[in-house]
Protein backbone atom coordinates (compact mmCIF):
# COMPACT_ATOMS: atom_id res chain seq x y z
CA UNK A 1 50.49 -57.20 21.17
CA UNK A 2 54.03 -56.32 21.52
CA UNK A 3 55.58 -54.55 24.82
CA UNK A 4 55.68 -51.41 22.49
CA UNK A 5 51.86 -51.27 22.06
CA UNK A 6 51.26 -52.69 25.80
CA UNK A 7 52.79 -50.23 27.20
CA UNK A 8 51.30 -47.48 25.02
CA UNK A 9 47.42 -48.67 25.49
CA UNK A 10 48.71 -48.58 29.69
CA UNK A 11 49.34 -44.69 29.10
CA UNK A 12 47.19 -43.88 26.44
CA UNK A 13 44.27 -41.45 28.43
CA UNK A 14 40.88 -43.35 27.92
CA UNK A 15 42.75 -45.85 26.44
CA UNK A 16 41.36 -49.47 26.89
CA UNK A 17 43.04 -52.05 28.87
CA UNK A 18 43.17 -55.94 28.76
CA UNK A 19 40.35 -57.02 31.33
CA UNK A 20 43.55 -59.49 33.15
CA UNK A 21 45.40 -56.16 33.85
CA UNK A 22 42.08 -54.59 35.55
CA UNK A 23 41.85 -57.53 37.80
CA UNK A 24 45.85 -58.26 38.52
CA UNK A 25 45.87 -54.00 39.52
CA UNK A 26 42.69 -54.29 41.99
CA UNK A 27 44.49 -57.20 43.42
CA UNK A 28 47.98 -55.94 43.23
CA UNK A 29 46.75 -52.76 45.32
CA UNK A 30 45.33 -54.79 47.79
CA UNK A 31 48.32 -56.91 48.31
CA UNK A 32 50.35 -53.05 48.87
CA UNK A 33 47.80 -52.21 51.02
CA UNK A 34 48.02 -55.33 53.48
CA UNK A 35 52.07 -55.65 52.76
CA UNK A 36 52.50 -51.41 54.72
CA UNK A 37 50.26 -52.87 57.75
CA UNK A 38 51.56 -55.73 58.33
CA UNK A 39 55.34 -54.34 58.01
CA UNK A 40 54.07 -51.72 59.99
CA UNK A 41 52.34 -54.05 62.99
CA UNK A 42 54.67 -57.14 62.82
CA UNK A 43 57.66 -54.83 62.57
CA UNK A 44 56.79 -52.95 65.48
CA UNK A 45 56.80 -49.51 64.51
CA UNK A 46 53.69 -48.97 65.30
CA UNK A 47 52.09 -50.10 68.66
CA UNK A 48 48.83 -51.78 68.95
CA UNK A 49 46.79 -49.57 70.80
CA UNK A 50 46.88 -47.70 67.61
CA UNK A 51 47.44 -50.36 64.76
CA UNK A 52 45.69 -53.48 65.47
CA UNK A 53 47.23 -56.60 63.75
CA UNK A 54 45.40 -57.84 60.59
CA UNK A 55 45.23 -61.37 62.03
CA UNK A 56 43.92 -59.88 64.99
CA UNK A 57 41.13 -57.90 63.14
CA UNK A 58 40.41 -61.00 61.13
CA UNK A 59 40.03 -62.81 64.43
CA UNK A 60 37.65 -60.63 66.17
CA UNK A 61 35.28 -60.95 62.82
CA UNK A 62 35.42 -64.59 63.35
CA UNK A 63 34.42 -64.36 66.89
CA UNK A 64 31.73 -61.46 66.10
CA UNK A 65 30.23 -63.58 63.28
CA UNK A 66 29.90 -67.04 65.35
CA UNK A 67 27.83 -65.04 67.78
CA UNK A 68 25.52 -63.32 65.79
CA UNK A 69 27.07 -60.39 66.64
CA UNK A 70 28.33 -59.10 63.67
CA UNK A 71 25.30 -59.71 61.75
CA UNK A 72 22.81 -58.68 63.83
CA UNK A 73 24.67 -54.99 63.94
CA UNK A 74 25.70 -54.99 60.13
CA UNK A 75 21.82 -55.60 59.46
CA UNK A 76 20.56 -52.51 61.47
CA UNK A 77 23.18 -50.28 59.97
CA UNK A 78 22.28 -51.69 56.62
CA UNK A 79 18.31 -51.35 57.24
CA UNK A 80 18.82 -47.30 57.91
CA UNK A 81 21.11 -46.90 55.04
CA UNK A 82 18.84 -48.59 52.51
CA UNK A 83 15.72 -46.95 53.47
CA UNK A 84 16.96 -43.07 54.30
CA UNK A 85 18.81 -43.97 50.91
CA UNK A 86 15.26 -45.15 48.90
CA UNK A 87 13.08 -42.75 50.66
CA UNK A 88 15.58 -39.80 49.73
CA UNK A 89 16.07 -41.36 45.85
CA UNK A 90 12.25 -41.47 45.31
CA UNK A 91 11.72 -37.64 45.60
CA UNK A 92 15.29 -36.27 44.88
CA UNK A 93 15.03 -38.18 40.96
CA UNK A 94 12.32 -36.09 39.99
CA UNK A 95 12.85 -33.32 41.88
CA UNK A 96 15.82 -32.54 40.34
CA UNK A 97 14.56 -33.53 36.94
CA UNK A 98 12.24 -31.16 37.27
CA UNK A 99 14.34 -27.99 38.91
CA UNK A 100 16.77 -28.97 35.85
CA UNK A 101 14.40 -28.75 33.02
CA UNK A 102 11.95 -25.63 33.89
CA UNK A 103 13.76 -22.58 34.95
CA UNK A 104 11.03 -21.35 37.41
CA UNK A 105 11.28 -24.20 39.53
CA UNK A 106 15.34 -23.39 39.47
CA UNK A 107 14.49 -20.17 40.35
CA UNK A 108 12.10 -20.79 43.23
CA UNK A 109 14.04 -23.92 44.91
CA UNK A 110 17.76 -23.39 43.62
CA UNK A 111 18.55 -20.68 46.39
CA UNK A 112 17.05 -22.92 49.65
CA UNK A 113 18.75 -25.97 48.18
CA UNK A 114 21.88 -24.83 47.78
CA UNK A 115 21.77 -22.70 51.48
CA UNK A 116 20.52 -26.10 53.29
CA UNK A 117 23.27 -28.52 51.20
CA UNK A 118 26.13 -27.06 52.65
CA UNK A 119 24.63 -27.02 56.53
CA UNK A 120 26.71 -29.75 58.31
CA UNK A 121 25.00 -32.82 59.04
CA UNK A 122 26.20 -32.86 62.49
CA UNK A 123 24.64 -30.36 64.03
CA UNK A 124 21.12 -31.26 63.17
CA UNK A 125 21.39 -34.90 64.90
CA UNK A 126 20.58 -33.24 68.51
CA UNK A 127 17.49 -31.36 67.21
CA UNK A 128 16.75 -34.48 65.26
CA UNK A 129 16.53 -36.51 68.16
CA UNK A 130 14.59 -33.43 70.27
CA UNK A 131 11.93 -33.29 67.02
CA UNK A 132 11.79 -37.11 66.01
CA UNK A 133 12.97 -39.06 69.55
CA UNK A 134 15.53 -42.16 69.65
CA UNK A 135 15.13 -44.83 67.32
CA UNK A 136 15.56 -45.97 63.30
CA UNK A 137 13.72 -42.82 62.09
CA UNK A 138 16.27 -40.04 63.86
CA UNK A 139 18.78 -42.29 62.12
CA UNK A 140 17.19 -42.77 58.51
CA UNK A 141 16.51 -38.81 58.78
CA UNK A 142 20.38 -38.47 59.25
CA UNK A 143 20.66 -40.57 55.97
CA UNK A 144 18.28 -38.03 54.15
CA UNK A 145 19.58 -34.57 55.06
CA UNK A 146 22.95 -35.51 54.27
CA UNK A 147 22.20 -36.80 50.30
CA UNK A 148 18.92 -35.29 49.72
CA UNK A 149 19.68 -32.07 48.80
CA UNK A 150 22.87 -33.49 47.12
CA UNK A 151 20.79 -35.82 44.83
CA UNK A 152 18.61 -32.47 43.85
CA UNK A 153 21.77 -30.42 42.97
CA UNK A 154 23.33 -33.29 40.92
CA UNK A 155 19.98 -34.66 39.31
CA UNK A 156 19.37 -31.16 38.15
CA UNK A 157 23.15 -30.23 36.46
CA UNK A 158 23.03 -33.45 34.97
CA UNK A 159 18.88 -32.46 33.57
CA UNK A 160 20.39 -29.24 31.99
CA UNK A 161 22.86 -30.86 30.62
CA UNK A 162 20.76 -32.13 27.97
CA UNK A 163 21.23 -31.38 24.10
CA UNK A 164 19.08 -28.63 23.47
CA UNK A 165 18.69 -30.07 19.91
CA UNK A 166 17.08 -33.94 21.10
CA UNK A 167 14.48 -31.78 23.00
CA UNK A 168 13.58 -29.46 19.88
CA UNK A 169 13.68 -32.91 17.66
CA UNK A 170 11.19 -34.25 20.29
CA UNK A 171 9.24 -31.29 19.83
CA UNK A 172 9.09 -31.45 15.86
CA UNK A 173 7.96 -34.87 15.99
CA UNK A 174 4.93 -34.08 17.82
CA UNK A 175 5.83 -34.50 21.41
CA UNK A 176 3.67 -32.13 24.09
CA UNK A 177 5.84 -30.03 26.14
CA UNK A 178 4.34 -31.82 29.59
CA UNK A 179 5.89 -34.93 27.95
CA UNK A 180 9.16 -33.66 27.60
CA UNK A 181 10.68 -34.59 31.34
CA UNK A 182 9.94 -38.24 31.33
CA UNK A 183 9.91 -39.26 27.72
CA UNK A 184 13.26 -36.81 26.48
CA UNK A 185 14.97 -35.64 29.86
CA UNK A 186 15.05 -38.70 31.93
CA UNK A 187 16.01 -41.25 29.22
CA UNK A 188 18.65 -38.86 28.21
CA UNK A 189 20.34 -38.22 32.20
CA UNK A 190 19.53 -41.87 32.79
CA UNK A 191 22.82 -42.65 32.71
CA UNK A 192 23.96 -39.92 34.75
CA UNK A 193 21.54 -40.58 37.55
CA UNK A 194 23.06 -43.63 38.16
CA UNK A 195 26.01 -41.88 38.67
CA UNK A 196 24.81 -39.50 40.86
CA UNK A 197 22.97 -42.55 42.82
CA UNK A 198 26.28 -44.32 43.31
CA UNK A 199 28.06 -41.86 44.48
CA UNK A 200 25.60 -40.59 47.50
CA UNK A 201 24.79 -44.03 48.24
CA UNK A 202 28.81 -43.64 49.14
CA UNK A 203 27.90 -40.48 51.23
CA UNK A 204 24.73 -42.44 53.22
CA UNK A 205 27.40 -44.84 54.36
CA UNK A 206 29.77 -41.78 55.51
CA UNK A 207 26.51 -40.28 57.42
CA UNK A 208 25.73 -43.42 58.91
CA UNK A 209 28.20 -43.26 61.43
CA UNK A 210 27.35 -39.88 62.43
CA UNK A 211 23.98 -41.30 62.69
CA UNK A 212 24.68 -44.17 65.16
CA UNK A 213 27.10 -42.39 67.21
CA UNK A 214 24.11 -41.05 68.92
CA UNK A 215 21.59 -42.01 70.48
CA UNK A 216 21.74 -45.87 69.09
CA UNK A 217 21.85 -49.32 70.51
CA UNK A 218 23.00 -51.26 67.31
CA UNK A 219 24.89 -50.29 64.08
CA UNK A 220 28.42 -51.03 62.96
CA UNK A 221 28.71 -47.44 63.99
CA UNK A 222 27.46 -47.89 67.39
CA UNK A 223 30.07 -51.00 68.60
CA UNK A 224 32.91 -48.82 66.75
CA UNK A 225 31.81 -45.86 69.52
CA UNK A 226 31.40 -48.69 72.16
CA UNK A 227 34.91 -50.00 71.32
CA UNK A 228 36.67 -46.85 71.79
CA UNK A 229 34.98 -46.61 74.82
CA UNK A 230 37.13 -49.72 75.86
CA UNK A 231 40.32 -49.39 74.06
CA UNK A 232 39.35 -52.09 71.43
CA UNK A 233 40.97 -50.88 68.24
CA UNK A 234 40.39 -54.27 66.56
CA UNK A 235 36.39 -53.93 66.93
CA UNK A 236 36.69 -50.63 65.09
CA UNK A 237 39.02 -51.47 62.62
CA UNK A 238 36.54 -54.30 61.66
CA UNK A 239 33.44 -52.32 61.77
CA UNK A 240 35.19 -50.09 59.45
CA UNK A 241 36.37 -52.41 57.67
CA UNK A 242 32.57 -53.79 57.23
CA UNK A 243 31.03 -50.33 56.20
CA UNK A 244 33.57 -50.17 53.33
CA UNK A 245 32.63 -54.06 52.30
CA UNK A 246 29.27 -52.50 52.38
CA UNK A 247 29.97 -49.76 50.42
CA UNK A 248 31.60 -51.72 47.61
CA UNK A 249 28.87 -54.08 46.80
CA UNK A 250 26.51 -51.39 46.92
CA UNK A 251 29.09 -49.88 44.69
CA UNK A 252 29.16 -52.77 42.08
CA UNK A 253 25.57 -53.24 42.24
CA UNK A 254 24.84 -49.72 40.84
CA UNK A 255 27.40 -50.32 38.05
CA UNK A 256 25.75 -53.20 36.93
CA UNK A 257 22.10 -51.64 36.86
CA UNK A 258 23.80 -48.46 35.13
CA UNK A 259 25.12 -51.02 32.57
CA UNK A 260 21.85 -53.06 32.34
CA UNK A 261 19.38 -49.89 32.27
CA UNK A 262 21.46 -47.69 30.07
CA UNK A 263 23.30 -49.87 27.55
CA UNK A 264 23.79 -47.28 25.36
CA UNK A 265 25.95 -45.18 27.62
CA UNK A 266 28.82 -47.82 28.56
């Protein structure tokens, strides 16, 4: 390939790229990324209280991690994300399968759904802790109200999204219309669902801090409200930090099961 054609493929939209360009421009990013901050520490235009040093950050995880700190707080924030995530997932999937497919279920639930997706997520942690008390569950119920009702809305575009012409085939070769959500529709969004999946798992990360900054005694979102308490910007830079670790393997991990469960579709 000639720098003609390289070039070309590089601004070519959906173009395919060589897989050592993919990696050297998620590095290459990286390396911008950590060039600006520490220009922007070392050089002292910005001042610490504000901008911790990377080294510094890096430090604190050391310390944090030798402890048992770090660990012990990354696996109570992951616990709530993993089950409000699951225990959301399990009834959103079909839900919205189902709102997406028959019209009167669209009709009956569309309207509540769409009225309770846009209610902040804030404002219901007080009531959640006045209806559920202190502990994992207000937390995990955080998780839920903020992707729940996201899941259903997303599930459901992607449902009626399907080729109106697979489900008539379907129904020509003899399948019963009760059959047509889990043998034609959910094949068919599979793909899509995965999607959907990955991004909200994105969102449960988002609403875990608003879940910890109340009412908890462990979290990555808990010691990042305990270190502003105290002025210690390089605790919350490195809980940060964490949660978007976090949120990138989770990330990658749905990418591979969307490539493993629906072949067809990469």
């Amino acid at each position: 390939m000639n720098d003609r054609t390289f070039f070309k493929s590089l601004t070519t939209p959906y173009q395919a790229i060589p897989h050592g360009v993919v990696v050297f421009l998620g590095i290459a990013v990286w390396v911008a990324v950590l060039a600006v901050w520490f220009a922007l520490t070392f050089g002292g235009f910005v001042k610490p209280m504000f901008l911790p040093k990377p080294n510094e950050v890096l430090n604190t995880a050391l310390a944090l991690a030798a402890d048992g700190t770090l660990w012990e707080h990354t696996y109570a924030s992951v616990q709530v994300v993993i089950i409000g995530f699951v225990l959301s997932s399990i009834v959103a999937v079909p839900l919205g399968l189902t709102m997406g497919t028959y019209r009167v279920v669209q009709a009956f639930l569309d309207p509540l759904v769409n009225f309770i997706r846009y209610l902040p997520v804030t404002s219901f942690v007080p009531l959640f802790i006045l209806w559920i008390g202190i502990g994992i569950e207000q937390r995990v119920s955080v998780i839920i109200f903020g992707i729940f009702f996201q899941q259903v809305v997303m599930i459901a575009d992607a449902a009626r999204s399907v080729p109106r012409d697979l489900v008539n085939a379907a129904y020509t070769l003899g399948t019963r219309r009760r059959d047509t959500v889990w043998h034609i529709v959910f094949p068919a969004t599979l793909p899509n669902i995965f999607d959907v999946l990955r991004v909200t798992m994105g969102w449960a990360w988002t609403y875990l801090v608003v879940a910890e900054l109340v009412a908890a005694r462990s979290g990555l979102g808990y010691i990042s409200l305990k270190a502003m308490r105290g002025f210690q910007v390089d605790v919350i830079f490195m809980a940060i930090a964490m949660i978007g670790i976090l949120g990138l393997l989770t990330d990658q991990i749905f990418r591979v099961l969307r490539r493993v469960a629906a072949p067809w579709a990469n």
